[in-house]
PDB file of N, CA and C in Angstrom:
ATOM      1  N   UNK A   1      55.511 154.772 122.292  1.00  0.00           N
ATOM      2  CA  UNK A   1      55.267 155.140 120.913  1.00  0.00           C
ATOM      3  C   UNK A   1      54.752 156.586 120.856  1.00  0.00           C
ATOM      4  N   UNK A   2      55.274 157.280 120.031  1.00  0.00           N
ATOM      5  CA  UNK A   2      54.485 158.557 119.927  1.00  0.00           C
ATOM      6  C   UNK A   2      53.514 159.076 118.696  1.00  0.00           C
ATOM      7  N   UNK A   3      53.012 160.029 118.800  1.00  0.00           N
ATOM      8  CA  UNK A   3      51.533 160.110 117.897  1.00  0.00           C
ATOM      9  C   UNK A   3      52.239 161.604 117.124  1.00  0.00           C
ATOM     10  N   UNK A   4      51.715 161.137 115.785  1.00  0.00           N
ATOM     11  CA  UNK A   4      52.050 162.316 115.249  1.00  0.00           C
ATOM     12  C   UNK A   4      50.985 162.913 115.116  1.00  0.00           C
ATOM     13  N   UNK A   5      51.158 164.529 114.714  1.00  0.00           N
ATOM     14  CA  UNK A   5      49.994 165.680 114.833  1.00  0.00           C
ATOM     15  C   UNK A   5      50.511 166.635 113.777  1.00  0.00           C
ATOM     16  N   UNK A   6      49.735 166.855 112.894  1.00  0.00           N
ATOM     17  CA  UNK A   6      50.074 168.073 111.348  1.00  0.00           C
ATOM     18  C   UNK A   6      49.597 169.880 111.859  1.00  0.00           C
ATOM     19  N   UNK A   7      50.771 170.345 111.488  1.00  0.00           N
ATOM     20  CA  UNK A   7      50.077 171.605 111.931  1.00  0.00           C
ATOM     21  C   UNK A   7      49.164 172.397 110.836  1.00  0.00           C
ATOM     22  N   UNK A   8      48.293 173.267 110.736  1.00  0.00           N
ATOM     23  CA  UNK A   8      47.511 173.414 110.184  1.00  0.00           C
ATOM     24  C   UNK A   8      47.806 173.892 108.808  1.00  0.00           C
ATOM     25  N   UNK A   9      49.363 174.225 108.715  1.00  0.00           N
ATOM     26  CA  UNK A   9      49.856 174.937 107.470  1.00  0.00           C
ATOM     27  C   UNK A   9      49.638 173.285 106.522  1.00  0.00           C
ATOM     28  N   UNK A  10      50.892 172.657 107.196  1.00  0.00           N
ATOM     29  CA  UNK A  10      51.202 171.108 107.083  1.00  0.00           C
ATOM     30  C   UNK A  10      49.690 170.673 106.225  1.00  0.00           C
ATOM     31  N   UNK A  11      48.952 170.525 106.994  1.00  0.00           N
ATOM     32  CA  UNK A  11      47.488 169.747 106.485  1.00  0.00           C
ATOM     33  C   UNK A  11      47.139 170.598 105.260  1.00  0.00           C
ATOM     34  N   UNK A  12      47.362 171.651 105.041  1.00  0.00           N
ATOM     35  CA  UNK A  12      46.693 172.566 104.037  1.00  0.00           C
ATOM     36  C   UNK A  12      47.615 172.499 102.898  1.00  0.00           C
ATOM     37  N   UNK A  13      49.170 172.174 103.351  1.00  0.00           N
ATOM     38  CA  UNK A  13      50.092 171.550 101.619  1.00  0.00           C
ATOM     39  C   UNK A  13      49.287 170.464 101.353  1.00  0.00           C
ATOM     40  N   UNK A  14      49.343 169.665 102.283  1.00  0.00           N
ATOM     41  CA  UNK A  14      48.927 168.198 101.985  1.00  0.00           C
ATOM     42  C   UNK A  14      47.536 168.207 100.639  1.00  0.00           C
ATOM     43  N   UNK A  15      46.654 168.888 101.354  1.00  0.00           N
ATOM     44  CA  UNK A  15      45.689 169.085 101.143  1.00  0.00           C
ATOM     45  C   UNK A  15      45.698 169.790  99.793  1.00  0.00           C
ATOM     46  N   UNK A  16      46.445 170.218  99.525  1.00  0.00           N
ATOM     47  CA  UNK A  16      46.864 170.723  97.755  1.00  0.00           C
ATOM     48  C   UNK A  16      47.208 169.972  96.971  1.00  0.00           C
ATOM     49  N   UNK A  17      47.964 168.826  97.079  1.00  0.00           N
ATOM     50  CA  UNK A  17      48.832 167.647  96.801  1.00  0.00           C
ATOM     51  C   UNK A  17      47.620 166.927  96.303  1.00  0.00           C
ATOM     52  N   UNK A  18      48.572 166.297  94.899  1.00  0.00           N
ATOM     53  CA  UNK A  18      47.728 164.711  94.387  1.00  0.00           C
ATOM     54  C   UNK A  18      47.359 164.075  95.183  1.00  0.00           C
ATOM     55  N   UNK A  19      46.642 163.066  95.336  1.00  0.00           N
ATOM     56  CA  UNK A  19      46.660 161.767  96.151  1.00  0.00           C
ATOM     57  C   UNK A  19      47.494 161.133  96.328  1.00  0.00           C
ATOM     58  N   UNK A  20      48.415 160.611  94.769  1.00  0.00           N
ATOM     59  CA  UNK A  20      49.037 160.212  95.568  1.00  0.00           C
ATOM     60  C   UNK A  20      50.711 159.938  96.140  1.00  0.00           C
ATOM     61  N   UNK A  21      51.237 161.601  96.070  1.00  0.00           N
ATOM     62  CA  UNK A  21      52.100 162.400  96.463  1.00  0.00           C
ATOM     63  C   UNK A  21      51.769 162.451  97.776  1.00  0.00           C
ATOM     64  N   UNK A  22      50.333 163.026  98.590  1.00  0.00           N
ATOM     65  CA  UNK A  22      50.080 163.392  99.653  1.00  0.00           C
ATOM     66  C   UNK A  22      50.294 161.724 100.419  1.00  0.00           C
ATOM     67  N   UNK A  23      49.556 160.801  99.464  1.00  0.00           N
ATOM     68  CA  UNK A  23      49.921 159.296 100.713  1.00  0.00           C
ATOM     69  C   UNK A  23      51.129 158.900 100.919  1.00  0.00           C
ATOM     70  N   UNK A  24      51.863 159.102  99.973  1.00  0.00           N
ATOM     71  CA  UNK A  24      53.302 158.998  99.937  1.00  0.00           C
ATOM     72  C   UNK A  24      53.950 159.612 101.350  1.00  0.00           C
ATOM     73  N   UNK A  25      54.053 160.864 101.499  1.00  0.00           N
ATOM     74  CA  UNK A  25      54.038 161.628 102.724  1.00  0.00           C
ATOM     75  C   UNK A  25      53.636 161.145 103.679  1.00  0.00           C
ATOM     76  N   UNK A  26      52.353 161.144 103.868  1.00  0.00           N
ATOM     77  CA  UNK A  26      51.894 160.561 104.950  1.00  0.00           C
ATOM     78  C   UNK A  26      52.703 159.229 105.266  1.00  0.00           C
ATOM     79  N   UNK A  27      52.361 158.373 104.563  1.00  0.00           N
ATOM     80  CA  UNK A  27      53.605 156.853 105.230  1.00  0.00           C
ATOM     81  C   UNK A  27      54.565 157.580 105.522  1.00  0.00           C
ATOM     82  N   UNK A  28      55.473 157.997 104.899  1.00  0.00           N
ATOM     83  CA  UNK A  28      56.895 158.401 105.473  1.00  0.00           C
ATOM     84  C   UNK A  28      56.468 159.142 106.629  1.00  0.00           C
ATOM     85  N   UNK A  29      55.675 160.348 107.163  1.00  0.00           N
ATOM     86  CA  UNK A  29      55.245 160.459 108.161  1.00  0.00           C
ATOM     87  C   UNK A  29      54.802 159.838 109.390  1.00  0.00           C
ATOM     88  N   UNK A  30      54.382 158.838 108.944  1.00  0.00           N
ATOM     89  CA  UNK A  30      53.811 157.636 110.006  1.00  0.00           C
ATOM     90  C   UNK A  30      54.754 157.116 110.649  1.00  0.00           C
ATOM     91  N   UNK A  31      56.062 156.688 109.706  1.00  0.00           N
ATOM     92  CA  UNK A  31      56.913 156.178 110.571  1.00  0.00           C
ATOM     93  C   UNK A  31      57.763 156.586 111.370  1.00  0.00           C
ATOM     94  N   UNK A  32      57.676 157.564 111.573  1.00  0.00           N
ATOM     95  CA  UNK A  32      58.048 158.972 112.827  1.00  0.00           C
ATOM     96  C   UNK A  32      57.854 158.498 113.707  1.00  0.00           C
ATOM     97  N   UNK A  33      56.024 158.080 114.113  1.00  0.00           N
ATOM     98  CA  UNK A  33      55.841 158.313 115.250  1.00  0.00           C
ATOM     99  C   UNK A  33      56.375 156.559 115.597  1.00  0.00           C
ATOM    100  N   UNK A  34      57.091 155.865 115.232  1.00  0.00           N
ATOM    101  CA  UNK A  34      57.757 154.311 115.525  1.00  0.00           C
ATOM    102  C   UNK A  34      59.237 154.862 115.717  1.00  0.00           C
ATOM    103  N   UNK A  35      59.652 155.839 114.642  1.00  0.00           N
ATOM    104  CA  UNK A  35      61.361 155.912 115.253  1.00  0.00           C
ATOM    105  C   UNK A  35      61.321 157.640 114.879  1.00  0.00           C
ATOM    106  N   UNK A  36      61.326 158.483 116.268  1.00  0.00           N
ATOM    107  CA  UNK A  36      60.949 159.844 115.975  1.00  0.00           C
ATOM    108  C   UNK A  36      62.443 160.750 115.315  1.00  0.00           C
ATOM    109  N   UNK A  37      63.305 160.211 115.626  1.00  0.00           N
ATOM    110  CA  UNK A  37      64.486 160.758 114.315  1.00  0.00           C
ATOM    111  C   UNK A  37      65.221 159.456 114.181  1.00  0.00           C
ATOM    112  N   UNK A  38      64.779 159.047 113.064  1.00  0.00           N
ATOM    113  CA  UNK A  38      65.691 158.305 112.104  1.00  0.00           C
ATOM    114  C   UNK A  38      66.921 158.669 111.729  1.00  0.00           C
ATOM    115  N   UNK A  39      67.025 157.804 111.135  1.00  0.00           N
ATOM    116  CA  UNK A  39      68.768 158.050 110.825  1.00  0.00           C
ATOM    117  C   UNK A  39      68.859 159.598 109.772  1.00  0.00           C
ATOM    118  N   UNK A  40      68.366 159.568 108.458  1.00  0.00           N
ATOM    119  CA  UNK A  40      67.823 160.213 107.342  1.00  0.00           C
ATOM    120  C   UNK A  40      67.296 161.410 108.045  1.00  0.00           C
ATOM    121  N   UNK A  41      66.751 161.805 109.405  1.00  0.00           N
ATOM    122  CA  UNK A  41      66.391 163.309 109.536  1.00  0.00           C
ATOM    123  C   UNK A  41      67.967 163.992 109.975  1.00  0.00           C
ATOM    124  N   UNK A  42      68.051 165.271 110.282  1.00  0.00           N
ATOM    125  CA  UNK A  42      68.719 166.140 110.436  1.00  0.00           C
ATOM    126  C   UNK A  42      68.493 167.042 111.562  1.00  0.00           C
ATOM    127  N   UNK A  43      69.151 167.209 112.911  1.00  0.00           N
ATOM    128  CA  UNK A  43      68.763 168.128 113.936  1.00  0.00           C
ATOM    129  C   UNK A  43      68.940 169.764 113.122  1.00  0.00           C
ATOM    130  N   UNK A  44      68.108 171.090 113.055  1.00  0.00           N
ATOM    131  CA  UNK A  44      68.208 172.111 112.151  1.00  0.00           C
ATOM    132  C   UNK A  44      68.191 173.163 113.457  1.00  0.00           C
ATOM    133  N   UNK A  45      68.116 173.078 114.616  1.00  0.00           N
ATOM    134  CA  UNK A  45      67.964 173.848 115.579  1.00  0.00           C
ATOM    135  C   UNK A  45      67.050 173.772 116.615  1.00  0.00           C
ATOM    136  N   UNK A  46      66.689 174.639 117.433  1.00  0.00           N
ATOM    137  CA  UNK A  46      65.935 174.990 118.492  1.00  0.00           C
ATOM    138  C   UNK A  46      64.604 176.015 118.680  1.00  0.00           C
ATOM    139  N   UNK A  47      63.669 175.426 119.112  1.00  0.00           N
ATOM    140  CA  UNK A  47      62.570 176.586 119.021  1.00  0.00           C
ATOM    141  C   UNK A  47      62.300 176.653 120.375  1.00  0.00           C
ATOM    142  N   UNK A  48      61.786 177.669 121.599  1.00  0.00           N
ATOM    143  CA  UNK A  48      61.655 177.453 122.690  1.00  0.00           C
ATOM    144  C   UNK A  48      61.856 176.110 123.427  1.00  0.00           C
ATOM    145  N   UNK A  49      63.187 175.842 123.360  1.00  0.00           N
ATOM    146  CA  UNK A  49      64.264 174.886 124.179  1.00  0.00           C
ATOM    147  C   UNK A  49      63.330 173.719 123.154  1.00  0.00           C
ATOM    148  N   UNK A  50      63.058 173.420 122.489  1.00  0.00           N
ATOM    149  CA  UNK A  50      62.625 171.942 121.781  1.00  0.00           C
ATOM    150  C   UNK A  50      63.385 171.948 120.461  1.00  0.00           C
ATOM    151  N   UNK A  51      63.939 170.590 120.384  1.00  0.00           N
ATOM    152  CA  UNK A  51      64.457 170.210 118.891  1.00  0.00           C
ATOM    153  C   UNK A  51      63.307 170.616 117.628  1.00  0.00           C
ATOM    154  N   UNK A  52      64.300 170.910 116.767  1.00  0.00           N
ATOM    155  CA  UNK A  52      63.535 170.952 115.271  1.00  0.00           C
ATOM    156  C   UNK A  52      64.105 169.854 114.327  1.00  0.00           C
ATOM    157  N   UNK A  53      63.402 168.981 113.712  1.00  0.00           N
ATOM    158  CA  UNK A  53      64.444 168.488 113.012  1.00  0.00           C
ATOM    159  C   UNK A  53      63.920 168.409 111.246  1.00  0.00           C
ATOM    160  N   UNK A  54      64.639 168.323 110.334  1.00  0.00           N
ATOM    161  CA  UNK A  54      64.010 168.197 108.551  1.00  0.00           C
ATOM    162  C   UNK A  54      64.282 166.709 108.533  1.00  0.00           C
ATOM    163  N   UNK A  55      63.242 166.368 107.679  1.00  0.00           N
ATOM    164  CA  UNK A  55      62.878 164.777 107.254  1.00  0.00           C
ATOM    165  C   UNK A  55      62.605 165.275 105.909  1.00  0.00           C
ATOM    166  N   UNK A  56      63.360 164.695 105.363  1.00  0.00           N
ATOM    167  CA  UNK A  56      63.267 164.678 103.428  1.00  0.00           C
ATOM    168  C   UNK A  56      62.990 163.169 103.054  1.00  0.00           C
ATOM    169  N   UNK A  57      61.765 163.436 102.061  1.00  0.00           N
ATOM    170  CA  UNK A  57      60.856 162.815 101.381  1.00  0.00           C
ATOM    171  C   UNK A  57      60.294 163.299 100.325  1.00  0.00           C
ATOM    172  N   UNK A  58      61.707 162.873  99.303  1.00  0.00           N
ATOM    173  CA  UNK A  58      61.527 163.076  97.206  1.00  0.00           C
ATOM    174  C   UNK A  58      62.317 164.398  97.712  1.00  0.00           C
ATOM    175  N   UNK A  59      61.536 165.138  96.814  1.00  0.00           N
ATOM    176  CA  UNK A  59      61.522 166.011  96.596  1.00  0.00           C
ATOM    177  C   UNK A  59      61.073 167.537  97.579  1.00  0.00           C
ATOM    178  N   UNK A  60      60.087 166.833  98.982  1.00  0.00           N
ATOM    179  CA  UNK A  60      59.756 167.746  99.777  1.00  0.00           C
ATOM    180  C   UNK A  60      60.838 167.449 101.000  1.00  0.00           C
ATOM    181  N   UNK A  61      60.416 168.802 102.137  1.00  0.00           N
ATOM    182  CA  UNK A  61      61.134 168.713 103.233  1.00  0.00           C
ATOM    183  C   UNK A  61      59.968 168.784 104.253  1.00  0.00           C
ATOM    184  N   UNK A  62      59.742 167.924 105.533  1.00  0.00           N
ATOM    185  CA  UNK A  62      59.305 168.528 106.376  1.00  0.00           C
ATOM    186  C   UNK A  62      59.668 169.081 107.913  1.00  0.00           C
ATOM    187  N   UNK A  63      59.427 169.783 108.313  1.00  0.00           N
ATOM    188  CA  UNK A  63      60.267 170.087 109.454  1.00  0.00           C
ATOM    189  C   UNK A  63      59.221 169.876 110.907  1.00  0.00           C
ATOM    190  N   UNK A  64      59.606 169.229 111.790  1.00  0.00           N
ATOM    191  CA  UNK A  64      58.952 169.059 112.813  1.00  0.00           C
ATOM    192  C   UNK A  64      59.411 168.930 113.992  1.00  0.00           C
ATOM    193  N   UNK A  65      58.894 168.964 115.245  1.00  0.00           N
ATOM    194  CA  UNK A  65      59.413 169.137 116.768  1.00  0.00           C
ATOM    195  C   UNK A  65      59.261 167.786 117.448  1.00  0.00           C
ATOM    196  N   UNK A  66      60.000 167.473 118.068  1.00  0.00           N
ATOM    197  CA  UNK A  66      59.714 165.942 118.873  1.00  0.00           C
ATOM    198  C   UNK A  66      59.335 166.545 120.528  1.00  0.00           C
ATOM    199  N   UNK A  67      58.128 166.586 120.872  1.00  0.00           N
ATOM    200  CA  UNK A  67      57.745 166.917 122.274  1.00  0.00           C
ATOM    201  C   UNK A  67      58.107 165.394 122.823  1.00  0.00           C
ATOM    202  N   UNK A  68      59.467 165.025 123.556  1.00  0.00           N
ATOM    203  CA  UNK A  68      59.518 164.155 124.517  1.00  0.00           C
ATOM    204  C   UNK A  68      58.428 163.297 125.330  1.00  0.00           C
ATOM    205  N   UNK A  69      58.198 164.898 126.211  1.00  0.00           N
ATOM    206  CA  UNK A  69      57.350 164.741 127.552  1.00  0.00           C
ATOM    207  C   UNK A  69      55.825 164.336 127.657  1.00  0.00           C
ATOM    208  N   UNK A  70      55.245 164.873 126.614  1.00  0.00           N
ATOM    209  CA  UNK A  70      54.419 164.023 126.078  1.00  0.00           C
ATOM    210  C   UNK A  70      54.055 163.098 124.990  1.00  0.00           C
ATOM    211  N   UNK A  71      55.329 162.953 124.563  1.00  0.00           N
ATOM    212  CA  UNK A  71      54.954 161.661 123.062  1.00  0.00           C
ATOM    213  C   UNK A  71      54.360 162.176 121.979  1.00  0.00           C
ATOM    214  N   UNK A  72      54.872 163.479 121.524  1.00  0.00           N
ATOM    215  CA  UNK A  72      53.754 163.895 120.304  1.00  0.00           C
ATOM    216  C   UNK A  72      54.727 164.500 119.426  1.00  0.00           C
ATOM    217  N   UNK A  73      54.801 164.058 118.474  1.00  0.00           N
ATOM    218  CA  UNK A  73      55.709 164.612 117.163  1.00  0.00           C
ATOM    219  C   UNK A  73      54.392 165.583 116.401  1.00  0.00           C
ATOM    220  N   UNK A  74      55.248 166.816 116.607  1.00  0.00           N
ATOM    221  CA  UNK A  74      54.372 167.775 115.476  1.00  0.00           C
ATOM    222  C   UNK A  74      55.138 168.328 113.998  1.00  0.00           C
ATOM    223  N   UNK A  75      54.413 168.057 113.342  1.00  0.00           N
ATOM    224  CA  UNK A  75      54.650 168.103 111.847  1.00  0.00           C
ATOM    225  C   UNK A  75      54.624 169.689 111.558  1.00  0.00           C
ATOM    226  N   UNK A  76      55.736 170.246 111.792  1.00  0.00           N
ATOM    227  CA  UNK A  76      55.020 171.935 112.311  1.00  0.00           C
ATOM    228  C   UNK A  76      54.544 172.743 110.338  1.00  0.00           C
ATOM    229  N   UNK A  77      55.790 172.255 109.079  1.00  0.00           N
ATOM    230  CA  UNK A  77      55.386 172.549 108.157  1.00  0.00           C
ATOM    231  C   UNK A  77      56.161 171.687 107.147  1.00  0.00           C
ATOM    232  N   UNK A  78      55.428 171.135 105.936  1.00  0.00           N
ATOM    233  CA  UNK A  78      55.819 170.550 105.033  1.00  0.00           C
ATOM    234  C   UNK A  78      55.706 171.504 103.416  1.00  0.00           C
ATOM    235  N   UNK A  79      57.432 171.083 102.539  1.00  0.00           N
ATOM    236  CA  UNK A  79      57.107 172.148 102.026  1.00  0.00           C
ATOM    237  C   UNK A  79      58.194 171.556 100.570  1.00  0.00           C
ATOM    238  N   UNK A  80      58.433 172.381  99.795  1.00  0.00           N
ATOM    239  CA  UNK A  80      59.478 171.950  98.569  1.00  0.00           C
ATOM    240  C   UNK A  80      60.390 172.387  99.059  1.00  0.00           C
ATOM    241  N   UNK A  81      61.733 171.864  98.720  1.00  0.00           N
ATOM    242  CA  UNK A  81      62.780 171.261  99.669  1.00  0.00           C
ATOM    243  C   UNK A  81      63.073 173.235  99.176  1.00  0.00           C
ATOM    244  N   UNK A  82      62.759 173.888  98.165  1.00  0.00           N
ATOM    245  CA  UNK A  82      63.420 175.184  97.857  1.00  0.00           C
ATOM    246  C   UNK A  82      62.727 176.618  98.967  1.00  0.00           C
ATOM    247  N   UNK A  83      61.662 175.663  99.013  1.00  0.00           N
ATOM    248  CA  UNK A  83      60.655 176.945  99.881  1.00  0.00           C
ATOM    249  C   UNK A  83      60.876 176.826 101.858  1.00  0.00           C
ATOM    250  N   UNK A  84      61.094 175.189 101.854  1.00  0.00           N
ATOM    251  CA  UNK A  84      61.109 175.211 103.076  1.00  0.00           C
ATOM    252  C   UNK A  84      61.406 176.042 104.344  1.00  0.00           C
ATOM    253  N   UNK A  85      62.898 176.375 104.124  1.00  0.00           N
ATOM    254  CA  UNK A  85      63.648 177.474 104.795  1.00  0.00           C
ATOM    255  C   UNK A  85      62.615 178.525 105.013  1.00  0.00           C
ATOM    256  N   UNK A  86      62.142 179.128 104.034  1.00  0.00           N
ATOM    257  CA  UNK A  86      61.515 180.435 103.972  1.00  0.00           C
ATOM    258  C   UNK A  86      60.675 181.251 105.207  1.00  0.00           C
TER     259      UNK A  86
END
């Protein structure tokens, strides 16, 4: 099973967000770390040899890295599906 981890941008949308928009997220987040790309994410490229992949949820996008080798999905930034890219 792997553990998910928010990067500090990530925690600080969240952290702007209603309640309960932000819990919303979070569940859909949670279940990452049970199936780390679902069907519904999208491979978007490569960052120093590691997958990136977008997970859309409503209206937001988040984009995150699946570290294999140690079991840790990082949530690198969550964002509106228009800003994400940016």
């Amino acid at each position: 099973m792997f553990e998910a981890h928010l990067s500090q941008s990530a925690q600080e949308f969240l952290d702007k967000l209603d309640e309960f928009t932000s819990d919303r997220i979070k569940k859909r987040l949670k279940n990452l770390e049970e199936t780390p790309i679902p069907s519904d994410s999208k491979f978007i490229g490569r960052e120093n040899n590691e997958k990136i992949f977008r997970y859309r949820i409503g209206k937001f996008r988040a984009l995150y890295k699946v570290k294999e080798s140690v079991k840790i999905i990082l949530i690198a930034k969550i964002e509106k599906r228009s800003k994400v890219y940016d």
